[in-house]
C-alpha atoms as a PDB file:
ATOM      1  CA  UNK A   1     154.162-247.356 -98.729  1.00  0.00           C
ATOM      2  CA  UNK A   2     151.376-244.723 -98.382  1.00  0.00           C
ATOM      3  CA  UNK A   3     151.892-241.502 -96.704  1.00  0.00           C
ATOM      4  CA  UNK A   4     150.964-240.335 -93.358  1.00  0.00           C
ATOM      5  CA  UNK A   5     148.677-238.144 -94.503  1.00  0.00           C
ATOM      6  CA  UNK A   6     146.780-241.276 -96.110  1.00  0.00           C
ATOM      7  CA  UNK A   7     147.385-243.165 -93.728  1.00  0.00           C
ATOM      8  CA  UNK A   8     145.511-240.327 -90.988  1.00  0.00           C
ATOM      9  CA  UNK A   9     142.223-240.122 -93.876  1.00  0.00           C
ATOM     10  CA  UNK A  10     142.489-243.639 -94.209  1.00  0.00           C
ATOM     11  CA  UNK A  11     142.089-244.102 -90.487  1.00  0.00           C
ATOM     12  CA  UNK A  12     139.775-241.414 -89.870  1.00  0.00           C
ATOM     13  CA  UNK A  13     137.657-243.319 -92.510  1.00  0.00           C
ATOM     14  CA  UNK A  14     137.857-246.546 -91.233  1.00  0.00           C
ATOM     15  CA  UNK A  15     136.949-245.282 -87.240  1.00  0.00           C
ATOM     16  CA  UNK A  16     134.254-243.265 -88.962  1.00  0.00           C
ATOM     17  CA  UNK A  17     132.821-246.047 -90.519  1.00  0.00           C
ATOM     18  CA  UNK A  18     133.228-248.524 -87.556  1.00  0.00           C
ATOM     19  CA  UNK A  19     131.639-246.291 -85.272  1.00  0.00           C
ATOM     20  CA  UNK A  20     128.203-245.071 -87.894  1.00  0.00           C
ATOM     21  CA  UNK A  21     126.461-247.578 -85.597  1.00  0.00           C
ATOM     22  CA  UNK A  22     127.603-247.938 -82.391  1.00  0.00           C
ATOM     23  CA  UNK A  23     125.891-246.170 -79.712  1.00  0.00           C
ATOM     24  CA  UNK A  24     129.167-245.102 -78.164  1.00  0.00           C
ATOM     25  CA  UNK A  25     132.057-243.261 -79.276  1.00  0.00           C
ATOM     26  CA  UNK A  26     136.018-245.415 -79.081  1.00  0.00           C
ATOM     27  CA  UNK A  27     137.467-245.444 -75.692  1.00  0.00           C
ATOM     28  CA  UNK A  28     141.165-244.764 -77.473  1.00  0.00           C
ATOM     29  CA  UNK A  29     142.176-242.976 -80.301  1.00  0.00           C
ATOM     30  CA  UNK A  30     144.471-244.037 -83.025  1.00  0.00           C
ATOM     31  CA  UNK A  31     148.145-243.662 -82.351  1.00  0.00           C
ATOM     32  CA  UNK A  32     150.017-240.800 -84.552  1.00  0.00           C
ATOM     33  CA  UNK A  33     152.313-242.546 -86.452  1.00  0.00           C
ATOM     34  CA  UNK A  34     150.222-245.404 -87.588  1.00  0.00           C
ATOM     35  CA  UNK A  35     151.957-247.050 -90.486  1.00  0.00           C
ATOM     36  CA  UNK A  36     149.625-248.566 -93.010  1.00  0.00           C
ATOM     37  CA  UNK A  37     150.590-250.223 -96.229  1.00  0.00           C
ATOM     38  CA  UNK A  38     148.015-251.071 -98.645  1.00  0.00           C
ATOM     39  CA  UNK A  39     148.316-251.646-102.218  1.00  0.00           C
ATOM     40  CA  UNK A  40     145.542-250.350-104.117  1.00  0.00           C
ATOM     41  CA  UNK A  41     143.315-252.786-105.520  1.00  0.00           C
ATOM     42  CA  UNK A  42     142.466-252.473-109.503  1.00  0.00           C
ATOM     43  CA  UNK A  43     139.582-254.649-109.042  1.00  0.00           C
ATOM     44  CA  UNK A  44     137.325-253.118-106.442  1.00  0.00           C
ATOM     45  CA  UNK A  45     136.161-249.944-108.566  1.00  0.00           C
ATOM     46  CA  UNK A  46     137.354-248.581-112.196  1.00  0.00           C
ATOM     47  CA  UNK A  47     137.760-245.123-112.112  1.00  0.00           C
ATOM     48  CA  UNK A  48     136.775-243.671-116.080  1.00  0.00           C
ATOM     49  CA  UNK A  49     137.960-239.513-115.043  1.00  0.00           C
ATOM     50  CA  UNK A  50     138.800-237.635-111.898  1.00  0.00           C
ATOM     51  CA  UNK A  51     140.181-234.100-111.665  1.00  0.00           C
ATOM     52  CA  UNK A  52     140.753-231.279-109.517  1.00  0.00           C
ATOM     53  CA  UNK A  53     141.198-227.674-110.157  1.00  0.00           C
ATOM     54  CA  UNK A  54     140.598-223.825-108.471  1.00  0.00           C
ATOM     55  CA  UNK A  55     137.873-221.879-108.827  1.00  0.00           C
ATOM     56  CA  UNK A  56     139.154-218.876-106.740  1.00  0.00           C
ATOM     57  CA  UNK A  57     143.091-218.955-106.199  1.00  0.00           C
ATOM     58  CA  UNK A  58     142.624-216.033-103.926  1.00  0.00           C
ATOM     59  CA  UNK A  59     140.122-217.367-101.390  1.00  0.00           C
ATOM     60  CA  UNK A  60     141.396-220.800-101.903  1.00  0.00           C
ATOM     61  CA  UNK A  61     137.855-222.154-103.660  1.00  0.00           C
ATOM     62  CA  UNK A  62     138.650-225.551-105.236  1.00  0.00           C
ATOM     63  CA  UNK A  63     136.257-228.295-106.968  1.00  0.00           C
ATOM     64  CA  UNK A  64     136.623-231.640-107.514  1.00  0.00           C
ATOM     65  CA  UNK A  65     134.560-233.771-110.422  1.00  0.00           C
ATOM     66  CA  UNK A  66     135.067-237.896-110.663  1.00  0.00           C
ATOM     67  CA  UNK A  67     133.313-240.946-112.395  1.00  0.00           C
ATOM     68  CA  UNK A  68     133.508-243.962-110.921  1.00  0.00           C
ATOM     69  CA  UNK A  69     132.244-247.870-111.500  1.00  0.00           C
ATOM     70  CA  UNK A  70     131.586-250.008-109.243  1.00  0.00           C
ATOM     71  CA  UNK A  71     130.007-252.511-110.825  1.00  0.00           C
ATOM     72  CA  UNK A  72     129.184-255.169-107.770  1.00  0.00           C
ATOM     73  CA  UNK A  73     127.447-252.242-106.008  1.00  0.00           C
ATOM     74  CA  UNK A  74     130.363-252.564-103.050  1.00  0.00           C
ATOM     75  CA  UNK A  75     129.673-250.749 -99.820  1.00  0.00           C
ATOM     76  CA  UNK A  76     132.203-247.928 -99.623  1.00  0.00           C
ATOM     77  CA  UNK A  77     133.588-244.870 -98.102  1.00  0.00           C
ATOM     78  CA  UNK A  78     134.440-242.342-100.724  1.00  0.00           C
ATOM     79  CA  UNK A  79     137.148-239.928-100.280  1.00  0.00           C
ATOM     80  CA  UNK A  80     138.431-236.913-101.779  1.00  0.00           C
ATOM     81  CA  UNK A  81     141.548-234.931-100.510  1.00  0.00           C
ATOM     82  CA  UNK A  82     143.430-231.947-101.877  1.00  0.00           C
ATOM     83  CA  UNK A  83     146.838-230.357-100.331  1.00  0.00           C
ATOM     84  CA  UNK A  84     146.732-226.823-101.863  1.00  0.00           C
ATOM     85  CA  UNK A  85     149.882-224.522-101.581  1.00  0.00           C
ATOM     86  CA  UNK A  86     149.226-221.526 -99.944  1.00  0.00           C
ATOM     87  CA  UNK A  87     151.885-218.513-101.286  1.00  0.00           C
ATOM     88  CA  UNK A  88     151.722-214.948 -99.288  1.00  0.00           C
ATOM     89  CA  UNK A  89     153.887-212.354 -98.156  1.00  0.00           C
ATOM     90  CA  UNK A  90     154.275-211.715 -94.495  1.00  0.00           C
ATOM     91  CA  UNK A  91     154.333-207.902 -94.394  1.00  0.00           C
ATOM     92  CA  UNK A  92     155.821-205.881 -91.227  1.00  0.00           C
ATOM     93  CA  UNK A  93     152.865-203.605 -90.441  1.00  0.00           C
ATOM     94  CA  UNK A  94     155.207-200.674 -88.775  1.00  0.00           C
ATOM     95  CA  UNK A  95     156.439-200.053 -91.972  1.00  0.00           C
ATOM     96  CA  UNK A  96     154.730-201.949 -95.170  1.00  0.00           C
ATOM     97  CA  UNK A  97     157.726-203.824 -95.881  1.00  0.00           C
ATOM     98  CA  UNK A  98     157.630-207.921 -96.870  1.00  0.00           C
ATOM     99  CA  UNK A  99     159.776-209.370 -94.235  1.00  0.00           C
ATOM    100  CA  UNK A 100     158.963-212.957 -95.967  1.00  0.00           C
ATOM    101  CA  UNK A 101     157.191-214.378 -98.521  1.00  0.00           C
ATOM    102  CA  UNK A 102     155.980-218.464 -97.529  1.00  0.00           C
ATOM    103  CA  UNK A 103     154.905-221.350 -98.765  1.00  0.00           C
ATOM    104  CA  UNK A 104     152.520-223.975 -96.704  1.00  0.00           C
ATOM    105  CA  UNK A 105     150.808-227.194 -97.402  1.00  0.00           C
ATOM    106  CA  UNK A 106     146.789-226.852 -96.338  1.00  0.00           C
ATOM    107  CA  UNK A 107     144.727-230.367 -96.509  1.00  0.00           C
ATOM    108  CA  UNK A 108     141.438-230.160 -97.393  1.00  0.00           C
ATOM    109  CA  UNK A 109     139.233-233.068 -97.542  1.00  0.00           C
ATOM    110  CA  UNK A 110     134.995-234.111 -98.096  1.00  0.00           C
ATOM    111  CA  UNK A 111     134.079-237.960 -97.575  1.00  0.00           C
ATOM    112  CA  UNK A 112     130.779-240.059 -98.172  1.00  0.00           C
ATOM    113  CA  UNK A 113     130.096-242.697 -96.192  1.00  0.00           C
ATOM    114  CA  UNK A 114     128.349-245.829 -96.849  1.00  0.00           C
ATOM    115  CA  UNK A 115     127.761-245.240-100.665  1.00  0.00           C
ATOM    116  CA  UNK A 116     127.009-248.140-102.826  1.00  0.00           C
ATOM    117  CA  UNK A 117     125.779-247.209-106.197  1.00  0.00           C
ATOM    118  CA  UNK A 118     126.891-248.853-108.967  1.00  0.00           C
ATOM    119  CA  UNK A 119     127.897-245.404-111.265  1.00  0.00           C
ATOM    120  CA  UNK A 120     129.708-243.068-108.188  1.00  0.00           C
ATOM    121  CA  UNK A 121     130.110-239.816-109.799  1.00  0.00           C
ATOM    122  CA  UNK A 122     130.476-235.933-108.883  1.00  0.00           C
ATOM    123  CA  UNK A 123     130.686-232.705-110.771  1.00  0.00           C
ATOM    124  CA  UNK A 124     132.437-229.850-109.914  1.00  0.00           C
ATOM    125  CA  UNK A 125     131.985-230.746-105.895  1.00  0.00           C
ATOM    126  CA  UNK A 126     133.364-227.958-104.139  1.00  0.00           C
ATOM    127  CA  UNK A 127     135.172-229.030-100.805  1.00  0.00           C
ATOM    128  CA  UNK A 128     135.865-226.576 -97.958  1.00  0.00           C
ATOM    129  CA  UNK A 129     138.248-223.830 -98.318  1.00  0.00           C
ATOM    130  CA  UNK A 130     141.866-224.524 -96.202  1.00  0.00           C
ATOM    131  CA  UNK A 131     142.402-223.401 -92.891  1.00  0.00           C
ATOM    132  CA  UNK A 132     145.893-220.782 -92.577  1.00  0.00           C
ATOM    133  CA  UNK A 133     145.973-219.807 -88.921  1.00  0.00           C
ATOM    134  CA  UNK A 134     146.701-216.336 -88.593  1.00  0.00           C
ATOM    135  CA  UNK A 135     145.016-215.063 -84.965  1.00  0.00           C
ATOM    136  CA  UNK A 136     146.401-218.382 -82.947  1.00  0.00           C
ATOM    137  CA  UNK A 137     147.897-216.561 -79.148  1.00  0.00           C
ATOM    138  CA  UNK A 138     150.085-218.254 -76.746  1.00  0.00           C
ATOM    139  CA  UNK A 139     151.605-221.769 -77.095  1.00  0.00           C
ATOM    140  CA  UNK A 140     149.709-221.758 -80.405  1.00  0.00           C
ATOM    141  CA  UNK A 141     150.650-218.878 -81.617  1.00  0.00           C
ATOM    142  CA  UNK A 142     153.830-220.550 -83.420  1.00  0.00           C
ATOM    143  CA  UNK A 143     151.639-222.175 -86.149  1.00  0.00           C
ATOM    144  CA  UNK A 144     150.328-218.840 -87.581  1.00  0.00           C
ATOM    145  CA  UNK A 145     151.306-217.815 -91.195  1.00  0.00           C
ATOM    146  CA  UNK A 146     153.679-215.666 -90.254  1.00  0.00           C
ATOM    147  CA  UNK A 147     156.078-214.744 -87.321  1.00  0.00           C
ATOM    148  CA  UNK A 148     154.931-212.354 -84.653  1.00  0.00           C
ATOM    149  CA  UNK A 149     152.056-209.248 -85.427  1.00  0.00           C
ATOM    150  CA  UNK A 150     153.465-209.848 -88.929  1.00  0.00           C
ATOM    151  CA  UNK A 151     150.194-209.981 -91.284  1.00  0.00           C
ATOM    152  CA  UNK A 152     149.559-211.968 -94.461  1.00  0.00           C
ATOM    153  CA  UNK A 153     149.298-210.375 -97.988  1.00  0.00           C
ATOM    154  CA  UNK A 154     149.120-211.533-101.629  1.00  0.00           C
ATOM    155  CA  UNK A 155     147.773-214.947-100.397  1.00  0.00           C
ATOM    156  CA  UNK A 156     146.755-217.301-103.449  1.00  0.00           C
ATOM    157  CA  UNK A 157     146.321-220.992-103.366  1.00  0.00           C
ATOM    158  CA  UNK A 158     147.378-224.007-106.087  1.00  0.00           C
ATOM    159  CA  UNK A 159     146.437-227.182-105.705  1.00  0.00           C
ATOM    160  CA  UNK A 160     150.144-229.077-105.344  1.00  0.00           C
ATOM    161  CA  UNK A 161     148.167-232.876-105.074  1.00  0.00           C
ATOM    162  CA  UNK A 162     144.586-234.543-105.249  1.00  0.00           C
ATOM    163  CA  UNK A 163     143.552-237.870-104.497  1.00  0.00           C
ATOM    164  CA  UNK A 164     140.141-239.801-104.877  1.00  0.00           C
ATOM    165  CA  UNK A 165     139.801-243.156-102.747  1.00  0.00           C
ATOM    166  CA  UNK A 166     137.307-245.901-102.334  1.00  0.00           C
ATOM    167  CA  UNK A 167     138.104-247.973 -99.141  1.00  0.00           C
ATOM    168  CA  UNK A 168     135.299-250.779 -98.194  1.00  0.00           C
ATOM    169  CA  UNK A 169     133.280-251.337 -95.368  1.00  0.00           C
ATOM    170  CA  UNK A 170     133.231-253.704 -93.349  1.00  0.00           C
ATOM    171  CA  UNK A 171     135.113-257.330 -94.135  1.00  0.00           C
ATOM    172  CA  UNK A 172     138.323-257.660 -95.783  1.00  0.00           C
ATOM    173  CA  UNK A 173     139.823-253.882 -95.896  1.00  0.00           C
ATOM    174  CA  UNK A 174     140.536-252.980 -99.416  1.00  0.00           C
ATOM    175  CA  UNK A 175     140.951-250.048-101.048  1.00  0.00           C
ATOM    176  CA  UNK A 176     141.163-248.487-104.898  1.00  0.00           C
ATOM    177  CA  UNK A 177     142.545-244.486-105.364  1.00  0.00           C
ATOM    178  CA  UNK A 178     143.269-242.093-107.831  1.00  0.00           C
ATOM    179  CA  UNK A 179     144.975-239.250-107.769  1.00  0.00           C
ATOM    180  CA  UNK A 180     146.961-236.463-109.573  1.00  0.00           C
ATOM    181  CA  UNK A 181     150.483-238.287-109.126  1.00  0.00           C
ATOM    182  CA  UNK A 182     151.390-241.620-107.572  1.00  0.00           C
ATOM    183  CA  UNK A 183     153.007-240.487-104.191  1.00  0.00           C
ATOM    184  CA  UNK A 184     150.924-242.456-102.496  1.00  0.00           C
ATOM    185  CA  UNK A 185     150.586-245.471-104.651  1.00  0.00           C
ATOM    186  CA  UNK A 186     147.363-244.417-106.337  1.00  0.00           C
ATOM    187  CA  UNK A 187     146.770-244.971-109.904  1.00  0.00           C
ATOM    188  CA  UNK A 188     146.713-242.489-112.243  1.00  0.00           C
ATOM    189  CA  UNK A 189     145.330-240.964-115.695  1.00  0.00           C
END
């Protein structure tokens, strides 16, 4: 069983790519706890290396480099996801003191769409830096780092999990993934 966090890139992919042509966007949008279970298939795309790693902890700066076959030249959507851990203090500013120090899971992710070469490869690709909300007011204002005018020091990322997937389009859905563990199914090095 794949996460719900694959299964939301997965679907984003998948609407993406059935909606590159059409002239109009979907009338509906997925429902939020789609359930998706698909087993990753070994003989869509080989994947020779694929890694992750930080460039600049402190601004959360992360690059991604992979090397892919795909020998039949399929049509596919190429994704690459991170979750980086984000560790900072949340410091009273009255008085200077650390009233907590937190932990959060950021998603980052960069897709290609509609790539069919038959060597898929990147090197060092930089994808976007996470989002931590920190100036979020009313009803929002609850999913900032920290609690109330509380501000955020000592913040430094880590990269807790990486993934690289292949998903076809168009026909019979199939899809291939690597990643840094198998949570999610994916195959690993």
């Amino acid at each position: 069983m794949i996460s719900r966090r694959a299964a939301v890139v997965l679907c984003t992919m998948l609407v993406a790519g059935a909606c590159q042509d059409s002239p109009t966007a979907p009338s509906a949008s997925p429902a939020a706890d789609v359930s998706l279970l698909i087993v990753p298939d070994p003989t869509l795309v080989t994947f020779n290396s694929g890694s992750c790693s930080v460039t600049n902890a402190f601004a959360g700066f992360t690059s991604c480099s992979w090397n892919i076959s795909n020998p039949s030249a399929t049509l596919l959507n190429l994704s690459v996801q991170e979750i980086l851990t984000a560790t900072y203090n949340c410091v009273n500013p009255n008085n200077g003191r650390i009233a907590s120090v937190e932990h959060r899971d950021l998603p980052v992710l960069v897709q290609f769409f509609s790539v069919n070469a038959t060597s898929l490869t990147g090197t060092n690709t930089p994808l976007p830096p996470p989002f931590l909300p920190t100036e979020n007011t009313g009803r929002f204002k609850k999913e900032n780092a920290c609690k109330g005018n509380q501000i955020v020091q000592a913040l430094s990322y880590s990269i807790s999990y990486w993934s690289i997937t292949a998903v076809t389009v168009g026909g019979t859905l199939r899809q291939s993934c690597l990643a840094s563990d198998n949570r999610e199914g994916c195959f690993t090095l």
